[in-house]
Protein backbone atom coordinates (compact mmCIF):
# COMPACT_ATOMS: atom_id res chain seq x y z
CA UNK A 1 -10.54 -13.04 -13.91
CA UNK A 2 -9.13 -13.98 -10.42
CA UNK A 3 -5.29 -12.88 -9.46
CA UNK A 4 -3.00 -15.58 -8.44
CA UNK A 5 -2.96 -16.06 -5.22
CA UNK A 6 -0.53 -13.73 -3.16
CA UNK A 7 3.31 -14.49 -2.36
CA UNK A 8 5.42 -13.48 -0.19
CA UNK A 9 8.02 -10.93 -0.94
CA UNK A 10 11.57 -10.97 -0.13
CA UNK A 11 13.88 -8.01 1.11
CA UNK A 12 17.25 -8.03 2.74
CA UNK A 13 15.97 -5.09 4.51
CA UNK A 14 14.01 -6.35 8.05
CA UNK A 15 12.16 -3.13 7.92
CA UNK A 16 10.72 -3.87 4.34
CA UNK A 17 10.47 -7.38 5.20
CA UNK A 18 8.31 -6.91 8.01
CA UNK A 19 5.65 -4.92 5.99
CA UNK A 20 5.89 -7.82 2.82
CA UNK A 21 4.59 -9.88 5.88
CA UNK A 22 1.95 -7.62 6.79
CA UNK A 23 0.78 -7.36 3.56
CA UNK A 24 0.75 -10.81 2.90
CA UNK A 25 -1.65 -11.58 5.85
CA UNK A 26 -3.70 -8.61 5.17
CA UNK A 27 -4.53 -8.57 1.63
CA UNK A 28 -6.09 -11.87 2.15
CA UNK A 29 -8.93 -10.05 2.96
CA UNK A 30 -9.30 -8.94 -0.81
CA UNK A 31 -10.42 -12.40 -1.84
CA UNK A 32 -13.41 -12.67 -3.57
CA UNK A 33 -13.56 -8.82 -4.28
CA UNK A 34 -14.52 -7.48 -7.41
CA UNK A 35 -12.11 -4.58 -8.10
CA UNK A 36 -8.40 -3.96 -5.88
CA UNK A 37 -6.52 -0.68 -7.20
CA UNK A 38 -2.95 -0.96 -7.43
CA UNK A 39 -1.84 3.07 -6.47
CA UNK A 40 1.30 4.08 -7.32
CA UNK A 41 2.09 0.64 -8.73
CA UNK A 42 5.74 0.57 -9.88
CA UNK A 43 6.72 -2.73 -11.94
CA UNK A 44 3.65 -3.91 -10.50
CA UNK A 45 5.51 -6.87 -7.76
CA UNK A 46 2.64 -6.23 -5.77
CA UNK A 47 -0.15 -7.32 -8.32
CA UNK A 48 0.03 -11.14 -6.35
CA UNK A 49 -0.95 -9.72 -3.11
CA UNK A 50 -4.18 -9.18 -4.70
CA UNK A 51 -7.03 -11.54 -4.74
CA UNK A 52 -9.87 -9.34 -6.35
CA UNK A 53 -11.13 -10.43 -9.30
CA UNK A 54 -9.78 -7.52 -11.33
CA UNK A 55 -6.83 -5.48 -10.78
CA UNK A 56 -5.91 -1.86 -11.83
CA UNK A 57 -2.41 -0.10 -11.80
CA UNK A 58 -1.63 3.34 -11.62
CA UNK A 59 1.76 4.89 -12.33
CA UNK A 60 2.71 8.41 -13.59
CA UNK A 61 5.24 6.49 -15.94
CA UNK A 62 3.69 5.65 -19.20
CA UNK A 63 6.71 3.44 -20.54
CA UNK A 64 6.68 1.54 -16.88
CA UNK A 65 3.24 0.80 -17.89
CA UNK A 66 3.79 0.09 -21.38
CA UNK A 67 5.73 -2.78 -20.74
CA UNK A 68 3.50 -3.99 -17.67
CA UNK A 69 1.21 -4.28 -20.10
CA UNK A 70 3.34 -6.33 -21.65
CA UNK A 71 4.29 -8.67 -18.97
CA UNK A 72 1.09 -8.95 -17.45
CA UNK A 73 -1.79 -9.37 -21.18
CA UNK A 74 -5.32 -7.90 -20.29
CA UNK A 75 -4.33 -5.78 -17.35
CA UNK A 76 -5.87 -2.77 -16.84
CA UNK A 77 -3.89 0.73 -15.86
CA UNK A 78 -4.13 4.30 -15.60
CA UNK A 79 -1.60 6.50 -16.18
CA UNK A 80 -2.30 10.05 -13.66
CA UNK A 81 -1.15 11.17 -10.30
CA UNK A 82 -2.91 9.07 -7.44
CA UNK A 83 -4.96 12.02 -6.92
CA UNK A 84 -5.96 12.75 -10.61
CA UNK A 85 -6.34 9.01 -11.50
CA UNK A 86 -10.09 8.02 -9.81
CA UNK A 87 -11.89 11.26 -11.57
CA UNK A 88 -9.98 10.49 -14.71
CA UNK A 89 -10.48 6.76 -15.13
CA UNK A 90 -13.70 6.56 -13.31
CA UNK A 91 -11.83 4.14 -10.73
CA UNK A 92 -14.11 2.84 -7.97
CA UNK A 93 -12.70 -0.44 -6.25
CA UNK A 94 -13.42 -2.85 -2.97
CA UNK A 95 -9.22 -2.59 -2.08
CA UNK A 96 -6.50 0.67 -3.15
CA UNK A 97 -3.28 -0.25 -1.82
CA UNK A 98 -0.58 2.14 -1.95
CA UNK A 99 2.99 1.25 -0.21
CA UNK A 100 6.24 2.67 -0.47
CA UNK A 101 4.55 5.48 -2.68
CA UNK A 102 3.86 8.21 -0.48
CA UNK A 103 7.52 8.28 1.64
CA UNK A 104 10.26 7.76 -1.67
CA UNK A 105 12.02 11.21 -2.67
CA UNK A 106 10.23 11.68 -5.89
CA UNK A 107 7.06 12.09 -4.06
CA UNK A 108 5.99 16.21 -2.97
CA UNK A 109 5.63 15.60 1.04
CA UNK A 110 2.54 18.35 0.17
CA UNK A 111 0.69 16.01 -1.85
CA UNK A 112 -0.05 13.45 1.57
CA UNK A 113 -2.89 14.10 2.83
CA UNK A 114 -4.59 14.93 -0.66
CA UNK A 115 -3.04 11.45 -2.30
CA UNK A 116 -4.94 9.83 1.28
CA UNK A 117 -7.89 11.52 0.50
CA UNK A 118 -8.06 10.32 -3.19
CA UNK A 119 -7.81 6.86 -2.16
CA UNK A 120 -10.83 6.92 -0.06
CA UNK A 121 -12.86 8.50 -2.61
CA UNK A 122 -11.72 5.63 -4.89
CA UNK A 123 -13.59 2.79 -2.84
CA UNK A 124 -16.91 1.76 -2.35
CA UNK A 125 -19.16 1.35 1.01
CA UNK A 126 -16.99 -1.68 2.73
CA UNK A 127 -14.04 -0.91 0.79
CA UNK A 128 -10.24 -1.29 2.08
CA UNK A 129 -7.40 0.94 2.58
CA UNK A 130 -3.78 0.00 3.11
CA UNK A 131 -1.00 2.41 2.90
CA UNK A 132 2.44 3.53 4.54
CA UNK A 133 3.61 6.88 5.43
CA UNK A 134 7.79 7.18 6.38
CA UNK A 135 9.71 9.63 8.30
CA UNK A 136 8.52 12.75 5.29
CA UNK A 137 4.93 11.91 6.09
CA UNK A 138 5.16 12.00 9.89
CA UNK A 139 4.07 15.73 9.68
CA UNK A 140 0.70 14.65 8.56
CA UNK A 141 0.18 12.31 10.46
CA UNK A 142 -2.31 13.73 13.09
CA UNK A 143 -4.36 15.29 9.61
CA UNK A 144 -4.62 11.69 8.39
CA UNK A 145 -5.80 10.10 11.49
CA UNK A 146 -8.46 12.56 12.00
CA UNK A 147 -9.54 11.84 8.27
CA UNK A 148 -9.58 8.19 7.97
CA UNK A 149 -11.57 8.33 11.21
CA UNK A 150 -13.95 10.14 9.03
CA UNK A 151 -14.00 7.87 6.54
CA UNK A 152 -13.85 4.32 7.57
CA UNK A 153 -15.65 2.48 10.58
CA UNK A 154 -12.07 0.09 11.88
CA UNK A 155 -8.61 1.74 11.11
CA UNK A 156 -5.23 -0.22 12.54
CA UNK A 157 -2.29 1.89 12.56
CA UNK A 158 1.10 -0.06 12.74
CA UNK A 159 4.49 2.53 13.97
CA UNK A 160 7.36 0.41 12.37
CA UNK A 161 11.12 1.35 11.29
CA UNK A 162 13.65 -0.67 13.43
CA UNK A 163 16.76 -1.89 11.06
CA UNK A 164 15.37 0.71 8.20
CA UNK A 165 18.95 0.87 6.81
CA UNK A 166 20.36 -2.37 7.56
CA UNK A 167 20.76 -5.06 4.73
CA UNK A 168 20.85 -8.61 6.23
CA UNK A 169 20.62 -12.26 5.12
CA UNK A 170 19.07 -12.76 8.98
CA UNK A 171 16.15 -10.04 7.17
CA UNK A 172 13.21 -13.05 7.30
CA UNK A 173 14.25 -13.80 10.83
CA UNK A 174 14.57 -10.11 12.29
CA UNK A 175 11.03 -9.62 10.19
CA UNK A 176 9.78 -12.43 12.12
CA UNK A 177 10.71 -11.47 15.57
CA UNK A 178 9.15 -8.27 15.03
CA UNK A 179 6.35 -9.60 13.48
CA UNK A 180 5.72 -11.42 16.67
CA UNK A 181 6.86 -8.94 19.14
CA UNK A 182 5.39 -5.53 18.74
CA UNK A 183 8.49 -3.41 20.76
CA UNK A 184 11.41 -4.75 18.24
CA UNK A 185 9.36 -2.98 15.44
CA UNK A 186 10.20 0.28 17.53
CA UNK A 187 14.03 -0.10 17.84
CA UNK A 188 15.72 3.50 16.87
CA UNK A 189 12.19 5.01 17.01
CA UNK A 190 9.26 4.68 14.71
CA UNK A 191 9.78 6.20 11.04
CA UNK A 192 6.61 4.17 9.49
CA UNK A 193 3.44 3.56 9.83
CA UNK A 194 1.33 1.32 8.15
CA UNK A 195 -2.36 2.10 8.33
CA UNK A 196 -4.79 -0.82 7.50
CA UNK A 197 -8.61 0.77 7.24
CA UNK A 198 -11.54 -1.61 6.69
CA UNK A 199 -15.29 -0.71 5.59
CA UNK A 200 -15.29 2.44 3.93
CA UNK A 201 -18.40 4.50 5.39
């Protein structure tokens, strides 16, 4: 089956508005793909951005994936930690996208660079990678970019953060700006990063 085509997310945060327009433009690049991996997928909001002909979520919560299920007949999921979830399921996919995952409290800071790693091994030669790392993660960060270097042939790595806490009506517009110009993002200093990684060695 092929997803619907992606939509843009809203947020009152500029921050999280500025990465529902990344994602937006990037996941384009899943169209036409056979599998895209859904990694730490929540209620599953993000299940338009993808344009893969099949779609898996993953969740540790088995009732949040119960009624997913539900919501969304035929879809497939996995209930396991990101890094349990590729062995146990036999996942391999052409796109794992993971955001807002890897940075929320419930998440063990220790597990980063393992959860990364798990990812990768998820995809197949050409495969994509897009994921976020916040203010927790920044520790890692040096570990991770020596890894995906390893492990993909074109890696983009997007510092972001300005207006993190700030809930605005103006969000879309502030998003925009900093969409557009690169310094704005950095306002306050950078507490995320968004890495986008394309063709998995």
């Amino acid at each position: 089956m092929t997803l619907v085509p992606s939509k843009l997310r809203l947020s009152l945060k500029p921050s999280k508005q500025l990465l529902w327009l990344w994602l937006w433009r990037e996941m384009r690049a899943s169209r036409g793909r056979a599998l895209g991996i859904d990694a730490g997928c929540g209620l599953m909001q993000n299940r338009t951005l993808f344009e893969t002909r099949d779609y898996v979520g993953i969740d540790v919560d088995a009732e949040r994936l119960a009624a997913n299920k539900a919501r969304f007949p035929g879809v497939r999921t996995v209930c396991a930690e990101i890094e349990q979830a590729g062995e146990a399921a036999d996942l391999v996919g052409d796109v794992v996208l993971c955001v807002q995952v890897m940075h929320n409290r419930f998440f063990a800071t220790e597990r980063t660079v393992a959860t990364v790693l798990a990812m990768c091994e998820m995809l197949r030669p050409g495969g994509m990678l897009i994921f976020n790392l916040g203010e927790r993660n920044m520790p890692f960060e040096g570990e991770i970019d020596a890894l995906l270097a390893q492990q993909f042939t074109k890696v983009k790595k997007r510092p972001y953060g300005a207006f993190s806490a700030n809930e605005t009506y103006l969000s879309p517009l502030l998003a925009g700006l900093m969409f557009l110009l690169p310094p704005l993002r950095l306002l306050g200093g950078a507490r995320k990063i968004l890495y986008v990684c394309h063709d998995r060695k």
